[in-house]
Protein backbone atom coordinates (compact mmCIF):
# COMPACT_ATOMS: atom_id res chain seq x y z
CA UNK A 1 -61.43 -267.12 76.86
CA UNK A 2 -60.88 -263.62 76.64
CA UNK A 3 -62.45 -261.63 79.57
CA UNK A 4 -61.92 -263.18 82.72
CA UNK A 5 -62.51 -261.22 86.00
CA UNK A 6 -61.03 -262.71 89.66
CA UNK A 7 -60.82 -260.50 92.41
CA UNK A 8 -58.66 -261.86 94.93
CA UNK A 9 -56.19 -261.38 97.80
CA UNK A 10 -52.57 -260.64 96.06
CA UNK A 11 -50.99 -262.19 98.75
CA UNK A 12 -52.60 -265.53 97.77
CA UNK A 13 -52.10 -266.24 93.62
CA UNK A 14 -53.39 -269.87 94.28
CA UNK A 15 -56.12 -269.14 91.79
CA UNK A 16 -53.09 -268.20 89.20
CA UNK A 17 -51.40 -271.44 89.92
CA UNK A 18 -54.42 -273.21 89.18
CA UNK A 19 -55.82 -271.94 86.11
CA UNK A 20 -51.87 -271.65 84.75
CA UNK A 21 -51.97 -275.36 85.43
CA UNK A 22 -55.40 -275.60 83.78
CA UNK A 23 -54.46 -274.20 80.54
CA UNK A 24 -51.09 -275.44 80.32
CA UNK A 25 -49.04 -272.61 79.25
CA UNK A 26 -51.43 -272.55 76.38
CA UNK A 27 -53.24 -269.77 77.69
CA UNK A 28 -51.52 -266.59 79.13
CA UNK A 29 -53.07 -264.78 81.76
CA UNK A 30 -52.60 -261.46 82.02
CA UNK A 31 -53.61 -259.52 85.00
CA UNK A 32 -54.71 -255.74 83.82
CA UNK A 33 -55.51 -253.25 86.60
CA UNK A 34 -54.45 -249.94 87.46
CA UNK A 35 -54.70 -250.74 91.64
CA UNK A 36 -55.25 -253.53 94.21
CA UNK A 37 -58.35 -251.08 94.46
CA UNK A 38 -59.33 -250.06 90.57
CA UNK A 39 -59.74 -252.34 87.73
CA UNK A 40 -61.22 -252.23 84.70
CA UNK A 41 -64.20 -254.73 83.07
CA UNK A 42 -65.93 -255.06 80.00
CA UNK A 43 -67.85 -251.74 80.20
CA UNK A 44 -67.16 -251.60 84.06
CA UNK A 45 -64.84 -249.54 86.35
CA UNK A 46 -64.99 -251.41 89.68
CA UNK A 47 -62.99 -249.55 92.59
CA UNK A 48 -62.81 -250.82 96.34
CA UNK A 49 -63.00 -247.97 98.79
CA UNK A 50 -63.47 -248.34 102.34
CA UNK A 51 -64.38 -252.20 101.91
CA UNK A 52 -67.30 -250.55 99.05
CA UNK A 53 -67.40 -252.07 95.95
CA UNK A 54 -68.12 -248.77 93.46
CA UNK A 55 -68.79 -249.41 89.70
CA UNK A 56 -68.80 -246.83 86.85
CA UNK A 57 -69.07 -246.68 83.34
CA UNK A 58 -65.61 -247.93 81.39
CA UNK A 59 -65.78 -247.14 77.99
CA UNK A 60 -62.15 -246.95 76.14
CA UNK A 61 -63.53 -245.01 73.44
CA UNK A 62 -63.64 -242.46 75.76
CA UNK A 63 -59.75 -242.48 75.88
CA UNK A 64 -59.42 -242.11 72.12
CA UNK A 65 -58.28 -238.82 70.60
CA UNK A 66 -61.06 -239.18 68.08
CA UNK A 67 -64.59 -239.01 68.58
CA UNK A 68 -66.75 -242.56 67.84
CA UNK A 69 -69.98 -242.61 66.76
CA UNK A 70 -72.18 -244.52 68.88
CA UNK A 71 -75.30 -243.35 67.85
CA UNK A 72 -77.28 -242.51 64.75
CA UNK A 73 -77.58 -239.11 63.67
CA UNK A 74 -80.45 -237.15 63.78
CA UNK A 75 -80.47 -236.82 60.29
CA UNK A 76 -80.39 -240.38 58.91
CA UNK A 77 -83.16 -242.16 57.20
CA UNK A 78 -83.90 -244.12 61.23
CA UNK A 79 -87.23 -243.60 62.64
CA UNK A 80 -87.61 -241.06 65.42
CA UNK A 81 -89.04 -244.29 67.35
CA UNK A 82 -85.20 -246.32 66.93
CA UNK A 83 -83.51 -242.91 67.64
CA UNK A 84 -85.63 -242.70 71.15
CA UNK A 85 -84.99 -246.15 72.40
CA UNK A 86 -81.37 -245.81 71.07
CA UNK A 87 -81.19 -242.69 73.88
CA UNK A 88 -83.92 -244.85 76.78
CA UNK A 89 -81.39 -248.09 76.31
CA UNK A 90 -78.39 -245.76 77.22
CA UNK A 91 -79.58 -244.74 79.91
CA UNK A 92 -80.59 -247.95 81.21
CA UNK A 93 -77.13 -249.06 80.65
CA UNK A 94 -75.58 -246.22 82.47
CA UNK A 95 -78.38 -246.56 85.25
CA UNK A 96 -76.94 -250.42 85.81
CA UNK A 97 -73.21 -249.44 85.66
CA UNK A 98 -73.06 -246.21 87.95
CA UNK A 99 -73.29 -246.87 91.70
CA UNK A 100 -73.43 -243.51 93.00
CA UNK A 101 -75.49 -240.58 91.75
CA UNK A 102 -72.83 -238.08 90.81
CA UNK A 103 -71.76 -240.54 87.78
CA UNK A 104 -74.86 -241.33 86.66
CA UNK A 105 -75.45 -237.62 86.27
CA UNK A 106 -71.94 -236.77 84.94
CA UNK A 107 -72.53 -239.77 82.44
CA UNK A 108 -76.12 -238.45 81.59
CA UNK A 109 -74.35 -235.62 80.74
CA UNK A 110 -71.95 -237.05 78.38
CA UNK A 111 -74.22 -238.43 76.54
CA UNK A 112 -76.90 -235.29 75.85
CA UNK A 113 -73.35 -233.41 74.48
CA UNK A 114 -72.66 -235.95 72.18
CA UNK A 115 -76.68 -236.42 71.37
CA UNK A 116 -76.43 -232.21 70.94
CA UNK A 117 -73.50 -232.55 68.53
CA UNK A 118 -75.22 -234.85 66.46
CA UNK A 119 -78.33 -232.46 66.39
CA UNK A 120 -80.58 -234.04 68.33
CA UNK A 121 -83.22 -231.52 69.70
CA UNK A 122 -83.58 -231.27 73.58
CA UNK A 123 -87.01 -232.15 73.79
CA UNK A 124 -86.62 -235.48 71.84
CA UNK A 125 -83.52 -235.87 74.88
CA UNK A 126 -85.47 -234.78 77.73
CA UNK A 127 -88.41 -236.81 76.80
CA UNK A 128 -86.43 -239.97 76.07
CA UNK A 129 -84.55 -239.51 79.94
CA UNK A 130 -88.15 -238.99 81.17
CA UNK A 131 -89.48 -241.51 79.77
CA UNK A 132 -86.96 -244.16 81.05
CA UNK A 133 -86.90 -242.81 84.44
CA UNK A 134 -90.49 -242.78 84.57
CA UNK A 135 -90.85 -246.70 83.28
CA UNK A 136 -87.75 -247.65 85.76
CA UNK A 137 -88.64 -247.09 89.00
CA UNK A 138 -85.47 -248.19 90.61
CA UNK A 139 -83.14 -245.84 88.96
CA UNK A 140 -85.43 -242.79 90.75
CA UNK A 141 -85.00 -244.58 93.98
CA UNK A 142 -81.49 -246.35 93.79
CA UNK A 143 -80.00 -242.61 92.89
CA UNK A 144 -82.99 -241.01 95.29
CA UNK A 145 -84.35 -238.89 92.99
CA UNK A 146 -87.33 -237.19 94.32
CA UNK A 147 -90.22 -238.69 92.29
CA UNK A 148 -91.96 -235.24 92.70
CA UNK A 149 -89.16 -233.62 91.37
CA UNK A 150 -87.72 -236.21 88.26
CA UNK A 151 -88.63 -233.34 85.52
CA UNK A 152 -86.15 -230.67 87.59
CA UNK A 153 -83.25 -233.68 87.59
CA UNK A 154 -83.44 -233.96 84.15
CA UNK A 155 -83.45 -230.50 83.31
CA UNK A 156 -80.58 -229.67 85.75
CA UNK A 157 -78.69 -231.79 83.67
CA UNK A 158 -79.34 -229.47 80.60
């Protein structure tokens, strides 16, 4: 087992007993969090505020003093089609990790620098954030994005 997430009360570690018990001492559990309130999760940050559960993207890379290649350059010998759906799946991933608006833009963000760095053009960006907005209805609505107005939001984020 290697990712395990339990939120409980801290007061009561009955679920610690149990699984210690389980495994036998041939298992350690380690308990990794920052806060009662913050933790992180596979490629979650989950934070409790005012009885809220908030997610946002966790990626350690992010940490690193290095940068990490997560997507193809523009360059290589991958079809325009692969680089586009490469960019459309991203944002789908970032649309199902970020609870509130302000870090799905900031992440949106983060990702056309890096997608700049690696020379992609900001039409084949814009188009591929359009285009997944546009086929997933419930991002526009669960970070109330005007439908009217979906071209603006992603050009206020260039």
């Amino acid at each position: 087992m290697d990712d395990l997430l339990i939120m409980h009360n801290t007061l009561d570690n009955t679920i610690l007993t149990i699984l210690n018990e389980v495994y036998c001492g041939v298992l350690s559990l380690e308990t990794t969090h920052e806060s009662n309130y913050k933790c992180n999760y596979l490629d979650l940050e989950i934070n409790i505020r005012n009885n809220t559960v908030i997610t946002k993207m966790y990626n350690k890379t992010d940490s690193f003093g290095f940068p990490i290649k997560r997507f193809p350059h523009f360059f290589t010998n991958i079809s325009i089609g692969v680089k586009k759906a490469t960019i459309y799946a991203e944002v789908l991933r970032i649309a199902r990790t970020c609870s509130t608006r302000q870090d799905f833009v900031n992440r949106l963000r983060r990702t056309k620098n890096i997608l700049l760095k690696m020379n992609y053009n900001k039409f084949t960006i814009e188009s591929s954030f359009l285009r997944c907005l546009f086929k997933n209805n419930y991002i526009i609505f669960k970070f109330n994005i005007n439908t009217s107005r979906t071209k603006d939001f992603v050009k206020e984020i260039f």
